[in-house]
N, C-alpha and C. Protein backbone atom coordinates (compact mmCIF):
# COMPACT_ATOMS: atom_id res chain seq x y z
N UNK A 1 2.47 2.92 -7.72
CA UNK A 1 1.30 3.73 -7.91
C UNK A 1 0.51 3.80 -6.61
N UNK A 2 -0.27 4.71 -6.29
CA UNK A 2 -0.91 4.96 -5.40
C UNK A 2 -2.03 3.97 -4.93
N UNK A 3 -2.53 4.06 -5.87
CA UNK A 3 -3.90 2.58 -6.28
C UNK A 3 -3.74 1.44 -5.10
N UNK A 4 -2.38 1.15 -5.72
CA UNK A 4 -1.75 -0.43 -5.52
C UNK A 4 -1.01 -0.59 -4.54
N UNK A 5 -0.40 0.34 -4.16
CA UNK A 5 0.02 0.98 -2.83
C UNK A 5 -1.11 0.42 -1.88
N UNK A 6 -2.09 1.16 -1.89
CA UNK A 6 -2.93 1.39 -0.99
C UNK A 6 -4.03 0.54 -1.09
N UNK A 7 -3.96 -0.73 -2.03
CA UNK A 7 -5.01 -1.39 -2.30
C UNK A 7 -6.95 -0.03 -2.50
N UNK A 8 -6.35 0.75 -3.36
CA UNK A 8 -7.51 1.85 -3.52
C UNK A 8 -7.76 2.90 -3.17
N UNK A 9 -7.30 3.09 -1.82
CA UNK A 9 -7.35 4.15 -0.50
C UNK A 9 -7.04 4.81 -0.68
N UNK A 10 -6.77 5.73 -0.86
CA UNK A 10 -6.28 6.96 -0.76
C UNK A 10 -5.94 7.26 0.58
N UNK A 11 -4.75 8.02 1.38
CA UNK A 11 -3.90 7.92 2.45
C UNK A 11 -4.70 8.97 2.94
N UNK A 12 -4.69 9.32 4.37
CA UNK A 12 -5.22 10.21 5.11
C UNK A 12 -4.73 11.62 4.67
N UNK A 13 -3.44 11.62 4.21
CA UNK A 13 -3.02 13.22 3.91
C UNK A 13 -3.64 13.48 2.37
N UNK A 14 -3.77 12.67 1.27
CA UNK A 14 -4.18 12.92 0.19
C UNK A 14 -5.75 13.53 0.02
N UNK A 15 -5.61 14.63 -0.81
CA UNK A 15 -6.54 15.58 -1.14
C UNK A 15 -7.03 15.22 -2.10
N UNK A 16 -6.47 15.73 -3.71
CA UNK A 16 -6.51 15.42 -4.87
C UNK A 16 -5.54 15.83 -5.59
N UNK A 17 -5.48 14.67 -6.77
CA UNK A 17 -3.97 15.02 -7.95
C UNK A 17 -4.61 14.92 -9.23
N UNK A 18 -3.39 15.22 -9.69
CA UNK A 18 -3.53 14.98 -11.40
C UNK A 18 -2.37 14.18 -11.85
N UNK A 19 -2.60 13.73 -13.05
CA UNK A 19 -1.51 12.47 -13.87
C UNK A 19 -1.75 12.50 -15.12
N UNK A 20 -0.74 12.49 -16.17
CA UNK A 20 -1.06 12.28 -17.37
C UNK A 20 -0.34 10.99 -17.79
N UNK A 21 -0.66 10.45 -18.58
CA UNK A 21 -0.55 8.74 -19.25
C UNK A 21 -0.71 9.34 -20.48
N UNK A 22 0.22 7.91 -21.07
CA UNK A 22 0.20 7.28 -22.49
C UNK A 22 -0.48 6.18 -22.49
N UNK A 23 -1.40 5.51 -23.36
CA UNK A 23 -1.81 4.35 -23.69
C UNK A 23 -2.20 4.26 -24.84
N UNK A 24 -2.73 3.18 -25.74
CA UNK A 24 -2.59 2.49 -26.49
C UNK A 24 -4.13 2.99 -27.36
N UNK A 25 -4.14 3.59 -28.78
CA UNK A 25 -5.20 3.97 -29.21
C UNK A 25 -5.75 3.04 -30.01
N UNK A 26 -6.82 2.46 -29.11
CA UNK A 26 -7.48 1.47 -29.89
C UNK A 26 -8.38 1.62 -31.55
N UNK A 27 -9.00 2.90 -31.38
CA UNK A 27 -9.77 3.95 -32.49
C UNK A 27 -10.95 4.22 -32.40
N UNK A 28 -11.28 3.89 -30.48
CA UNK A 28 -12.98 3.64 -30.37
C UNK A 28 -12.76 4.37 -29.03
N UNK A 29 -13.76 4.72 -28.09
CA UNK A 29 -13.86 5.19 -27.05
C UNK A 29 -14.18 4.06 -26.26
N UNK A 30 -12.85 4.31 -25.05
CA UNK A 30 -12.46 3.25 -23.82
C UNK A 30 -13.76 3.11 -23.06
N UNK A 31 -13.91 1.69 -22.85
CA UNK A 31 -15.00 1.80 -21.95
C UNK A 31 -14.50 0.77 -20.68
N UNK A 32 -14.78 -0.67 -20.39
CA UNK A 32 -14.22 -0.95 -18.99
C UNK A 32 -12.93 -1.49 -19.53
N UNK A 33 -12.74 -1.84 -20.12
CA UNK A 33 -11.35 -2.61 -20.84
C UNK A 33 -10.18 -1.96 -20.11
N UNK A 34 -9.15 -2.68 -19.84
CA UNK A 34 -8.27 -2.30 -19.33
C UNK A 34 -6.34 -2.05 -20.45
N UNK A 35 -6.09 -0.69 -20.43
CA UNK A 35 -4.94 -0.87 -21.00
C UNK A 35 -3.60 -1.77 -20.97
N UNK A 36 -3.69 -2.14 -22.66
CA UNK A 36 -2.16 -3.32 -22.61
C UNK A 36 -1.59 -2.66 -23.17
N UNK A 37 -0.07 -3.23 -23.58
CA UNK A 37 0.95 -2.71 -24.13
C UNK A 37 0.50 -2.51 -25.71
N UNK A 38 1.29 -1.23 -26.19
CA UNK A 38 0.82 -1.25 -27.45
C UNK A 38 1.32 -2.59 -28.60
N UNK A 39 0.51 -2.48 -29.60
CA UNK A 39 0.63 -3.52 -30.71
C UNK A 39 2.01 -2.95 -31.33
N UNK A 40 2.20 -3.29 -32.55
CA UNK A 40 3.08 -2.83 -33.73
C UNK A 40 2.12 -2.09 -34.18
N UNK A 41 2.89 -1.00 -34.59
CA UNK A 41 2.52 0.85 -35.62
C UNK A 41 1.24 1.01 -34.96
N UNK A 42 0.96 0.94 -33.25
CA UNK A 42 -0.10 1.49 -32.86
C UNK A 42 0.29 2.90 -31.85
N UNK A 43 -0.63 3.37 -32.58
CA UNK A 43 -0.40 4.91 -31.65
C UNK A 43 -0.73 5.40 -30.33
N UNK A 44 0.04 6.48 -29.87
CA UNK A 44 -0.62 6.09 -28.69
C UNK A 44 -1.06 7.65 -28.08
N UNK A 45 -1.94 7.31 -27.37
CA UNK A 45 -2.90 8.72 -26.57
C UNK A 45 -2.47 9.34 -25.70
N UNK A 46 -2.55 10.49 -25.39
CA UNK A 46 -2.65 11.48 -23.72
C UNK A 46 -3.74 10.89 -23.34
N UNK A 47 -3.50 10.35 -21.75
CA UNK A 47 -4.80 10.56 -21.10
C UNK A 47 -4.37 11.58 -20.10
N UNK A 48 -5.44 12.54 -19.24
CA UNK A 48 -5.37 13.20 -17.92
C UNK A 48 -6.06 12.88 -17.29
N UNK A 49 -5.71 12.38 -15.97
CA UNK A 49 -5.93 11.88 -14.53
C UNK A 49 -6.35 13.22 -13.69
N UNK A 50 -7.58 13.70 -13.00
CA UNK A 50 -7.84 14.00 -11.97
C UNK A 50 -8.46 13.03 -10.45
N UNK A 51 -8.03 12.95 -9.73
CA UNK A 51 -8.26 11.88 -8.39
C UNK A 51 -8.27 12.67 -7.02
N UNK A 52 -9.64 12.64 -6.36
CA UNK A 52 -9.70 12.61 -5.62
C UNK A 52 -9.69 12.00 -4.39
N UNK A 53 -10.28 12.01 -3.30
CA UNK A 53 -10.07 10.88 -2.23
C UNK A 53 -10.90 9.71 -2.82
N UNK A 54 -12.19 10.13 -3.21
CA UNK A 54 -13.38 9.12 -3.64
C UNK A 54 -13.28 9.08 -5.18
N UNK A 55 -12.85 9.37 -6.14
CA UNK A 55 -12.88 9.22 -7.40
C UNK A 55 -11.41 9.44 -8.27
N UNK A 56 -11.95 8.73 -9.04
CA UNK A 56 -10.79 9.25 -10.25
C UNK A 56 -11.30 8.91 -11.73
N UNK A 57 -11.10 10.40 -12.28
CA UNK A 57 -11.21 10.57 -14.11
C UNK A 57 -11.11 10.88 -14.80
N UNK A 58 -11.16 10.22 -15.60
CA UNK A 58 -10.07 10.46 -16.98
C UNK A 58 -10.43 10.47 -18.21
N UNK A 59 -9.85 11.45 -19.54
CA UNK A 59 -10.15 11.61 -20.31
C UNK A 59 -9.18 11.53 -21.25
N UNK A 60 -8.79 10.73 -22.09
CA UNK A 60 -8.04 10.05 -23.14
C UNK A 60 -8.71 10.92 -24.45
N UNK A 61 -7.44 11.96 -24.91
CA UNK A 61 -7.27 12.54 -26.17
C UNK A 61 -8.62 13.94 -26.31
N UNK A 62 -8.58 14.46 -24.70
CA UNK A 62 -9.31 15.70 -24.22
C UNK A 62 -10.93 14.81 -24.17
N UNK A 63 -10.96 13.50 -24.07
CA UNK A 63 -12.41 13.09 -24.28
C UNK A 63 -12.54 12.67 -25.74
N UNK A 64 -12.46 12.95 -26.84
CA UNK A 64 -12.59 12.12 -27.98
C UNK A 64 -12.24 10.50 -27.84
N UNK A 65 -11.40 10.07 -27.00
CA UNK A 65 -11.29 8.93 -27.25
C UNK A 65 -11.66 8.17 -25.98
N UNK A 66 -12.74 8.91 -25.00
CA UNK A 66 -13.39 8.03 -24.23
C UNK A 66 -12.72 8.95 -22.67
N UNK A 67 -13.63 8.74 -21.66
CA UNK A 67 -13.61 9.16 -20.46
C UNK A 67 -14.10 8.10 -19.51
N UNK A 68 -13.32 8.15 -18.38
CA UNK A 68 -13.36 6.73 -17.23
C UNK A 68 -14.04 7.58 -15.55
N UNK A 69 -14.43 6.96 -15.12
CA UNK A 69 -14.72 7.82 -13.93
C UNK A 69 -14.73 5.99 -13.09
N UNK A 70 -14.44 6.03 -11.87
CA UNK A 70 -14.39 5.14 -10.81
C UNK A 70 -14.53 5.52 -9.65
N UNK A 71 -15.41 4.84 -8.79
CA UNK A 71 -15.83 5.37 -7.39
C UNK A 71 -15.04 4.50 -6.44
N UNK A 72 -14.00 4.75 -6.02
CA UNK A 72 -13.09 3.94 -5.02
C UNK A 72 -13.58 3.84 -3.96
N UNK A 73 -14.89 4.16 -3.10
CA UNK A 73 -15.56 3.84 -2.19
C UNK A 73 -16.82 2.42 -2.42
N UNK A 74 -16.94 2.41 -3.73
CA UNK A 74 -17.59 1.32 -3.78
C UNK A 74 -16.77 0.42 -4.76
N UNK A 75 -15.74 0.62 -5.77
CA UNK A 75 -15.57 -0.11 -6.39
C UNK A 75 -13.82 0.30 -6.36
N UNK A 76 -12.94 -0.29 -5.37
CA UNK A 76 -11.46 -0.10 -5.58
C UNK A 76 -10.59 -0.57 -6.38
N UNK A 77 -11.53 -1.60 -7.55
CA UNK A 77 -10.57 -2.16 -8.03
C UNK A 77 -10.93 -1.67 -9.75
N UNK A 78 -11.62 -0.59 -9.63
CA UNK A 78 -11.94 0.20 -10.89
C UNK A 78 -12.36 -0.86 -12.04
N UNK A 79 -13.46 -1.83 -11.41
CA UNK A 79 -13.88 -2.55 -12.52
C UNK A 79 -15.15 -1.76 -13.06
N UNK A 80 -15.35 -1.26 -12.92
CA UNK A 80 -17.42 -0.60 -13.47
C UNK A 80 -16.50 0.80 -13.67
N UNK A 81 -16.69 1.18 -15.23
CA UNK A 81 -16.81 2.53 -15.64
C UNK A 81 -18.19 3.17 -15.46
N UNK A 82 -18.47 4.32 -14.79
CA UNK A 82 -19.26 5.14 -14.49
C UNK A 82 -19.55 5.93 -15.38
N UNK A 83 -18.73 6.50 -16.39
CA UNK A 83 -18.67 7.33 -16.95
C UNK A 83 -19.75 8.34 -17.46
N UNK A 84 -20.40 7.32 -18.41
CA UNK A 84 -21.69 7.14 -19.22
C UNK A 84 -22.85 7.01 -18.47
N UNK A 85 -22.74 6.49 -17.39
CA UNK A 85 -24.46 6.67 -16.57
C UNK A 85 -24.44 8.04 -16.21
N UNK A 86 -26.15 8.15 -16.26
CA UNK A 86 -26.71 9.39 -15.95
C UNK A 86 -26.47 9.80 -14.76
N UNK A 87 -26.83 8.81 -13.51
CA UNK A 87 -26.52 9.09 -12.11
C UNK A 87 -25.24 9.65 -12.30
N UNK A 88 -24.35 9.59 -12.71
CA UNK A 88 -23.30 10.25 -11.89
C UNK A 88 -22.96 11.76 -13.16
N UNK A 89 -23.42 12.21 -13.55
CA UNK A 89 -23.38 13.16 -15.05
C UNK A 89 -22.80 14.32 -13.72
N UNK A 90 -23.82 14.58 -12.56
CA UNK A 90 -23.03 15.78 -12.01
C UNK A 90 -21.79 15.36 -11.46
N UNK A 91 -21.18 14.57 -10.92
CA UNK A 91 -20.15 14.18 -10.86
C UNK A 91 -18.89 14.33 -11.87
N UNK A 92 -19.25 13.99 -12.80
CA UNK A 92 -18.64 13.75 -14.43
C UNK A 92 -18.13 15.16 -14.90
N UNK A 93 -18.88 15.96 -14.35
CA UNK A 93 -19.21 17.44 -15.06
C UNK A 93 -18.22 18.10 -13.61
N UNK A 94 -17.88 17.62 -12.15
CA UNK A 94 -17.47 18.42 -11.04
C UNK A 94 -15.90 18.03 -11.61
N UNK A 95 -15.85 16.55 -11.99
CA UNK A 95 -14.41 16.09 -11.98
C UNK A 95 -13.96 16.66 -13.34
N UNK A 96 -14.72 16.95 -14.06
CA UNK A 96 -14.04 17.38 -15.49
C UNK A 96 -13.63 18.95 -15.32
N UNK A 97 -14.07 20.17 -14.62
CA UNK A 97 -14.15 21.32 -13.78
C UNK A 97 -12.76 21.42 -13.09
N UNK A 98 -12.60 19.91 -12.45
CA UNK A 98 -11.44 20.00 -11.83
C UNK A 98 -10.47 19.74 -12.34
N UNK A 99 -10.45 19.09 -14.00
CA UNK A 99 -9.18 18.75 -14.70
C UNK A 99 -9.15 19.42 -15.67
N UNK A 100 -9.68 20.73 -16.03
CA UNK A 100 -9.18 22.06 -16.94
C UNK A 100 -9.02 22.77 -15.87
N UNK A 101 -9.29 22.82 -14.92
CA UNK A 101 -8.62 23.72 -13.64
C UNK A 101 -6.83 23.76 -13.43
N UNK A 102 -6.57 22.02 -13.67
CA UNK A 102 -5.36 21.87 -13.37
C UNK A 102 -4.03 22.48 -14.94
């Protein structure tokens, strides 16, 4: 993965991408928790990945089941979901713009 690759960074040629994932539907909206393998008879979600140089976010089941945003300039190891704070709402609203775009 890119992430881990790069310990966060994003490489000098990288612009921005998209990614879609499977993970594990807990039945609540994701907040910092990090995805494990699914249980027995647990279902599992679309998420879509938009990432830029400085961010990446995501929305698990179009947003019903929770949206992640991470600032890889201050936080590379995507521990603090952003999502939900106000400060970053225009942000939230540029990166979501950019993932019905894709």
């Amino acid at each position: 993965m890119l992430d881990q690759a790069t310990n966060g960074q994003a490489p000098s040629w990288f612009h921005e991408g998209l990614a879609q994932q499977a993970g594990p539907d807990r039945g609540t909206a994701l907040g910092d928790e990090r995805a494990v393998g699914l249980q027995k008879d647990q279902k599992q979600i679309m998420g879509y990945t938009v990432r830029t140089e400085r961010w990446r976010y995501t929305e698990w089941d179009g947003g019903k089941k929770g949206i992640q945003l991470y600032d890889y300039e201050k936080d590379p190891g995507e521990l603090k979901n952003l999502a939900e704070a106000p400060e970053y709402s225009d942000v939230v609203k540029q990166m979501k713009g950019m993932l019905l775009k894709k």
